[in-house]
PDB file of N, CA and C in Angstrom:
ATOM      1  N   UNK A   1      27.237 -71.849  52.110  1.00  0.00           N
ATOM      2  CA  UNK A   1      26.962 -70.552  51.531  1.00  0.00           C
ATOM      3  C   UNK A   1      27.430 -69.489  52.527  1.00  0.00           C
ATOM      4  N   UNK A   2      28.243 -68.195  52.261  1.00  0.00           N
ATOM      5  CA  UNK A   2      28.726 -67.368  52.676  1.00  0.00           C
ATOM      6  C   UNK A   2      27.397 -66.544  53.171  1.00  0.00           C
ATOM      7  N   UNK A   3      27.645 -65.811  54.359  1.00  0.00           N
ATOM      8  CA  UNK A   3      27.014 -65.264  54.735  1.00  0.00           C
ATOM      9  C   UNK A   3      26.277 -63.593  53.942  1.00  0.00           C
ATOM     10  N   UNK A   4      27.456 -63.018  53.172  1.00  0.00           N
ATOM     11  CA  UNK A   4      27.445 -62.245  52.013  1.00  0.00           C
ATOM     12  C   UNK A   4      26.522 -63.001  51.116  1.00  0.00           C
ATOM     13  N   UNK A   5      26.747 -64.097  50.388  1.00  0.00           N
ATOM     14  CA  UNK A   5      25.703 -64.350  49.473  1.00  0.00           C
ATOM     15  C   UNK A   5      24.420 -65.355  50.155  1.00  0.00           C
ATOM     16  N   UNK A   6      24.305 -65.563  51.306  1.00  0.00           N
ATOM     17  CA  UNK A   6      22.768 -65.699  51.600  1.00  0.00           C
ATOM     18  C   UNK A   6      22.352 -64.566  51.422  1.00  0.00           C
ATOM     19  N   UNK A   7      22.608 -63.478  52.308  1.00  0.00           N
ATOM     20  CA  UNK A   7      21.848 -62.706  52.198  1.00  0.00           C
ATOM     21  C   UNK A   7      21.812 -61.415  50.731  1.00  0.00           C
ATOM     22  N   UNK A   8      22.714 -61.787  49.676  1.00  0.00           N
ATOM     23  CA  UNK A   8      22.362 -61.507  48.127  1.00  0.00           C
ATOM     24  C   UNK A   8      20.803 -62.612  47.857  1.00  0.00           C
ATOM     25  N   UNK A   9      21.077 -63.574  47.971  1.00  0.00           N
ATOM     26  CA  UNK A   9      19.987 -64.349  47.817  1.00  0.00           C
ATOM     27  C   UNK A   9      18.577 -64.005  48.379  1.00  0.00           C
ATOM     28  N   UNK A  10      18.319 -63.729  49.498  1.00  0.00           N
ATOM     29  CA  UNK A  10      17.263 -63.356  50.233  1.00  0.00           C
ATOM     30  C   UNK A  10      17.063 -61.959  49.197  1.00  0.00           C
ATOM     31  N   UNK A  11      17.923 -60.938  49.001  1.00  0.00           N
ATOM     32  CA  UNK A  11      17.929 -59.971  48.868  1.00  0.00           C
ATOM     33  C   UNK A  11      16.884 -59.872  47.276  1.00  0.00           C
ATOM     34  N   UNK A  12      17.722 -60.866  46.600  1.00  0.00           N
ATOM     35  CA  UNK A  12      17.325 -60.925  45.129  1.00  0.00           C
ATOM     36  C   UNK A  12      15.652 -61.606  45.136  1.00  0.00           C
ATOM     37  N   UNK A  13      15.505 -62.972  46.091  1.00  0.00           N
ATOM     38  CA  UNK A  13      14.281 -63.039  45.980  1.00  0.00           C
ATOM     39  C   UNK A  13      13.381 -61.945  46.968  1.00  0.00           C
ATOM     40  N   UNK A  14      13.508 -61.072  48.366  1.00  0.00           N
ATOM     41  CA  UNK A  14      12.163 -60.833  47.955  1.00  0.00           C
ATOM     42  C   UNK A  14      12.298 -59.289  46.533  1.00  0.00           C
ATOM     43  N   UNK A  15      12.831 -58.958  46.020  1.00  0.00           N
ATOM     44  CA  UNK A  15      12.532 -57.864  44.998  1.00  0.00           C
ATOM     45  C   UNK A  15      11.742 -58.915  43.726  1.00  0.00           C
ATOM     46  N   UNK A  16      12.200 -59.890  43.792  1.00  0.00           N
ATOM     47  CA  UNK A  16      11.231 -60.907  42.705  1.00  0.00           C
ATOM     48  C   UNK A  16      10.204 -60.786  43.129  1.00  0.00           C
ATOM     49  N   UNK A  17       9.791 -61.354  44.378  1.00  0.00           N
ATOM     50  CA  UNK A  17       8.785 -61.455  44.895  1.00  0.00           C
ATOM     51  C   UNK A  17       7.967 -59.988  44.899  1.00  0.00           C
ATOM     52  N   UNK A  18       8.584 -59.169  45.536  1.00  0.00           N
ATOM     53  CA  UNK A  18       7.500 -57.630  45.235  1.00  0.00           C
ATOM     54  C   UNK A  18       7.453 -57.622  43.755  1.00  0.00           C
ATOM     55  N   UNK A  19       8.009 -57.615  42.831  1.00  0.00           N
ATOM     56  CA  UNK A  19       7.171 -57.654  41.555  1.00  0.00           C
ATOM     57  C   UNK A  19       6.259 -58.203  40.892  1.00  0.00           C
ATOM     58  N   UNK A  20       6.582 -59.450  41.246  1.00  0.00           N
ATOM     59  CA  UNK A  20       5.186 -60.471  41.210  1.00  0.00           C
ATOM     60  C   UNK A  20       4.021 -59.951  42.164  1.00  0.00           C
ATOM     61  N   UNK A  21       3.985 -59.791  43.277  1.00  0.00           N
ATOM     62  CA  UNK A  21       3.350 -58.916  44.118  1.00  0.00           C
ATOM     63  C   UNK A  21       2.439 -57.657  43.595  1.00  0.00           C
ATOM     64  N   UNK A  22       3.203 -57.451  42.771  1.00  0.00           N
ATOM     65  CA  UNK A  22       2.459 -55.853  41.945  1.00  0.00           C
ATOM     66  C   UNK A  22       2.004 -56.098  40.910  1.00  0.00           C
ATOM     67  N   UNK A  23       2.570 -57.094  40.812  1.00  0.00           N
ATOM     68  CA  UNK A  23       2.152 -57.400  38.818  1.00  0.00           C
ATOM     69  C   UNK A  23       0.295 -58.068  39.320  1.00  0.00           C
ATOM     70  N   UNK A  24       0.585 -58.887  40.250  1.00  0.00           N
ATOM     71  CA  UNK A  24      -0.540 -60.269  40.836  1.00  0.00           C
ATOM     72  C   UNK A  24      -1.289 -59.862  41.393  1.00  0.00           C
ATOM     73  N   UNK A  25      -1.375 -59.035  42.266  1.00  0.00           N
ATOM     74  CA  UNK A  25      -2.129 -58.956  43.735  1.00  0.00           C
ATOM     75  C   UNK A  25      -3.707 -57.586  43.212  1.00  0.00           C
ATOM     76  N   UNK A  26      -4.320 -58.387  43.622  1.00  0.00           N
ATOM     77  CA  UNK A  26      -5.524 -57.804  42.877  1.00  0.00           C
ATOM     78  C   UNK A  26      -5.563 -56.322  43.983  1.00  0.00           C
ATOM     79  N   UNK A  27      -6.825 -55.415  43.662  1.00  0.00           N
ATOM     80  CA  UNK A  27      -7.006 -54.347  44.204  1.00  0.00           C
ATOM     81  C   UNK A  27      -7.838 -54.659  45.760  1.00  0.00           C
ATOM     82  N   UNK A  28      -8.106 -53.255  46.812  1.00  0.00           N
ATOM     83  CA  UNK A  28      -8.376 -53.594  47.624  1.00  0.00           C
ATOM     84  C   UNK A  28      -9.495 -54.375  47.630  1.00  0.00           C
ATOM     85  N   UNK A  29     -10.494 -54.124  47.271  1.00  0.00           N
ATOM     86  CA  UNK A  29     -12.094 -54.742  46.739  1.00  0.00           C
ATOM     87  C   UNK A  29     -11.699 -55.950  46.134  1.00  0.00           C
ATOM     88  N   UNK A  30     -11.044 -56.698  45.988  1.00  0.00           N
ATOM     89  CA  UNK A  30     -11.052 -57.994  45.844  1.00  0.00           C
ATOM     90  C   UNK A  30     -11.663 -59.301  46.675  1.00  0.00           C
ATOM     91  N   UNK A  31     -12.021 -60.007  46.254  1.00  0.00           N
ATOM     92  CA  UNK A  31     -12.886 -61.140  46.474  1.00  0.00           C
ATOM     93  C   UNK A  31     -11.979 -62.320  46.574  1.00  0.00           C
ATOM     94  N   UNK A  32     -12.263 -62.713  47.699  1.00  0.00           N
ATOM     95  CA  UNK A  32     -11.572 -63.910  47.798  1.00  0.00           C
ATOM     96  C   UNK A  32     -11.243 -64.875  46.518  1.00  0.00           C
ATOM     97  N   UNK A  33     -12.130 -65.159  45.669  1.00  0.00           N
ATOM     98  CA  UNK A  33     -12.153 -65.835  44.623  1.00  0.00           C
ATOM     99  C   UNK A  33     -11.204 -65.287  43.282  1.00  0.00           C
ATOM    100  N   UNK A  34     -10.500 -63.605  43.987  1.00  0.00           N
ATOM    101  CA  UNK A  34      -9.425 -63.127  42.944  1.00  0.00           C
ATOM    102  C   UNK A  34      -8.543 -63.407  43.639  1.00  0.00           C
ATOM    103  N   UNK A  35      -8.299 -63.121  45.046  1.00  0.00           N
ATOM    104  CA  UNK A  35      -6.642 -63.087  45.716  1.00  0.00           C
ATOM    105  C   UNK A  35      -6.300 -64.658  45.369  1.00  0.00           C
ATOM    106  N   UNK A  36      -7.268 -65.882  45.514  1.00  0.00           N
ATOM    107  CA  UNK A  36      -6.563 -67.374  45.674  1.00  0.00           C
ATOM    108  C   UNK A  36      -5.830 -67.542  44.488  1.00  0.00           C
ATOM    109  N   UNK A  37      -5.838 -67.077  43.228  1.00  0.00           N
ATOM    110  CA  UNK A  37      -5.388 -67.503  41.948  1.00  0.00           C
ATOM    111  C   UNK A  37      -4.192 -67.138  42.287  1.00  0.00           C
ATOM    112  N   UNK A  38      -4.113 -65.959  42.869  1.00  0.00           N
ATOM    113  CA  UNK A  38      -2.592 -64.718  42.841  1.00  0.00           C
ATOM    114  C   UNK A  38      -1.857 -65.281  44.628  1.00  0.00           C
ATOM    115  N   UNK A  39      -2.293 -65.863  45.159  1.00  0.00           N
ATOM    116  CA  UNK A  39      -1.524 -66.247  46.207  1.00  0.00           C
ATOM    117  C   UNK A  39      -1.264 -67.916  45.463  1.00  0.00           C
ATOM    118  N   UNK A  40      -1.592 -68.939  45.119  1.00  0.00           N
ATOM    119  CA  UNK A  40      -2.008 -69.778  43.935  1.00  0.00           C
ATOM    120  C   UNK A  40      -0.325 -69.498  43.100  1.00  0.00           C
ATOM    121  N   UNK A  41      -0.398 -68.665  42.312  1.00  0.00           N
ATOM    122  CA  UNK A  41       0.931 -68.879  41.492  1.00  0.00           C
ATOM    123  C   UNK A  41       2.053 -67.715  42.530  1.00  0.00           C
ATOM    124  N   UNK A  42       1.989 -67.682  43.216  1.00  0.00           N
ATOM    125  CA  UNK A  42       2.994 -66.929  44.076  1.00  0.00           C
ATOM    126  C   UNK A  42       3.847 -68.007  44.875  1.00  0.00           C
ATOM    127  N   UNK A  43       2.837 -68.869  45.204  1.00  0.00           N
ATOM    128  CA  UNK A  43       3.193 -70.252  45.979  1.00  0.00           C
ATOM    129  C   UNK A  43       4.258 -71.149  44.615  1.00  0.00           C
ATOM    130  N   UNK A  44       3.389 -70.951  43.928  1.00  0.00           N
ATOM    131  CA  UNK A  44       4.265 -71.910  42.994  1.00  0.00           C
ATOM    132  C   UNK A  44       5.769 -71.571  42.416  1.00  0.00           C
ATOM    133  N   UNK A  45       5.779 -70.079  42.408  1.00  0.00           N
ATOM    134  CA  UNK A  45       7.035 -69.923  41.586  1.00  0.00           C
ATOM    135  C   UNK A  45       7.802 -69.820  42.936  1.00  0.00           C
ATOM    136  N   UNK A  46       7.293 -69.721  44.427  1.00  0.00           N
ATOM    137  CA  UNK A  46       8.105 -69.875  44.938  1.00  0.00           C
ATOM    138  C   UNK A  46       9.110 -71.098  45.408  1.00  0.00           C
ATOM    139  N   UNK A  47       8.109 -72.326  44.981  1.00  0.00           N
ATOM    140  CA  UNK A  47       8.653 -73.398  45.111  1.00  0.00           C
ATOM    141  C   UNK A  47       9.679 -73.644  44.287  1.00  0.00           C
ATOM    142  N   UNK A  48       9.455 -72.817  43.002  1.00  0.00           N
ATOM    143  CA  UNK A  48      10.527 -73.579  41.937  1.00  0.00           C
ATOM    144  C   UNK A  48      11.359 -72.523  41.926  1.00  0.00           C
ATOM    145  N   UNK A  49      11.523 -71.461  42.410  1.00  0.00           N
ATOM    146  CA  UNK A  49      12.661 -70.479  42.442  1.00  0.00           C
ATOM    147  C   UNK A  49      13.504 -71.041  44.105  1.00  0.00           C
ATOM    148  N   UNK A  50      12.917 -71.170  44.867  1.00  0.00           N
ATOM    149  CA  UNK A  50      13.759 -71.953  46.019  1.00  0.00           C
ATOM    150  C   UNK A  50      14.279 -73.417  45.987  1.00  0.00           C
ATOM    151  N   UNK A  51      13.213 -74.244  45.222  1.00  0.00           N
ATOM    152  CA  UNK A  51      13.787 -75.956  44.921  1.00  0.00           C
ATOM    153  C   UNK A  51      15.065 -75.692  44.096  1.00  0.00           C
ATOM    154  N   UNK A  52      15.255 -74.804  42.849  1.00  0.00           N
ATOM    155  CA  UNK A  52      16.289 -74.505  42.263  1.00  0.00           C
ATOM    156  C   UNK A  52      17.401 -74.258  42.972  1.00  0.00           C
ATOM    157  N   UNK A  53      17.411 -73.065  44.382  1.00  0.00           N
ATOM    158  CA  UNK A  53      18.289 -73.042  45.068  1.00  0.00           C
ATOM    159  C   UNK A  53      18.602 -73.775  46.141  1.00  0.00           C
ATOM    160  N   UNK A  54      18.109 -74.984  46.581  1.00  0.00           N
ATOM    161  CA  UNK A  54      18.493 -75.327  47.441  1.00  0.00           C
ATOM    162  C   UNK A  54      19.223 -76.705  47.140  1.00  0.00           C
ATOM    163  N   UNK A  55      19.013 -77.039  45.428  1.00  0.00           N
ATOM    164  CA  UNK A  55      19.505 -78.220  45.221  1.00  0.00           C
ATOM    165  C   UNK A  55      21.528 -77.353  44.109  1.00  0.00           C
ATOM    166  N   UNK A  56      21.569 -76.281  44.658  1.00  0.00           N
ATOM    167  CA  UNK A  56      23.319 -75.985  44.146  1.00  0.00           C
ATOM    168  C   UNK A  56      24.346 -76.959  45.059  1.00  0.00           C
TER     169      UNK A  56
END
């Protein structure tokens, strides 16, 4: 991978990632028992948005 498109790649996931981030991430007053769900599927789509890229 070209050095130009790693870093398109990095680039593209974290703006995924801050949206999920905003969409997920509970308010400050949150309780542990809200952030785990939202760190919980953050973990996950990150696995399958990176397993996707690392098997091109």
């Amino acid at each position: 991978m070209f050095t130009s498109d790693r870093q398109r790649h990095i680039d593209a996931l974290v703006e995924r990632y801050r949206r999920l981030l905003e969409q997920c991430w509970p308010d400050n007053k949150a309780t542990l028992d809200q952030i785990e769900p939202a760190v919980e599927e953050l973990g996950q789509e990150m696995e399958r948005v990176l397993g996707r890229i690392w098997q091109l």
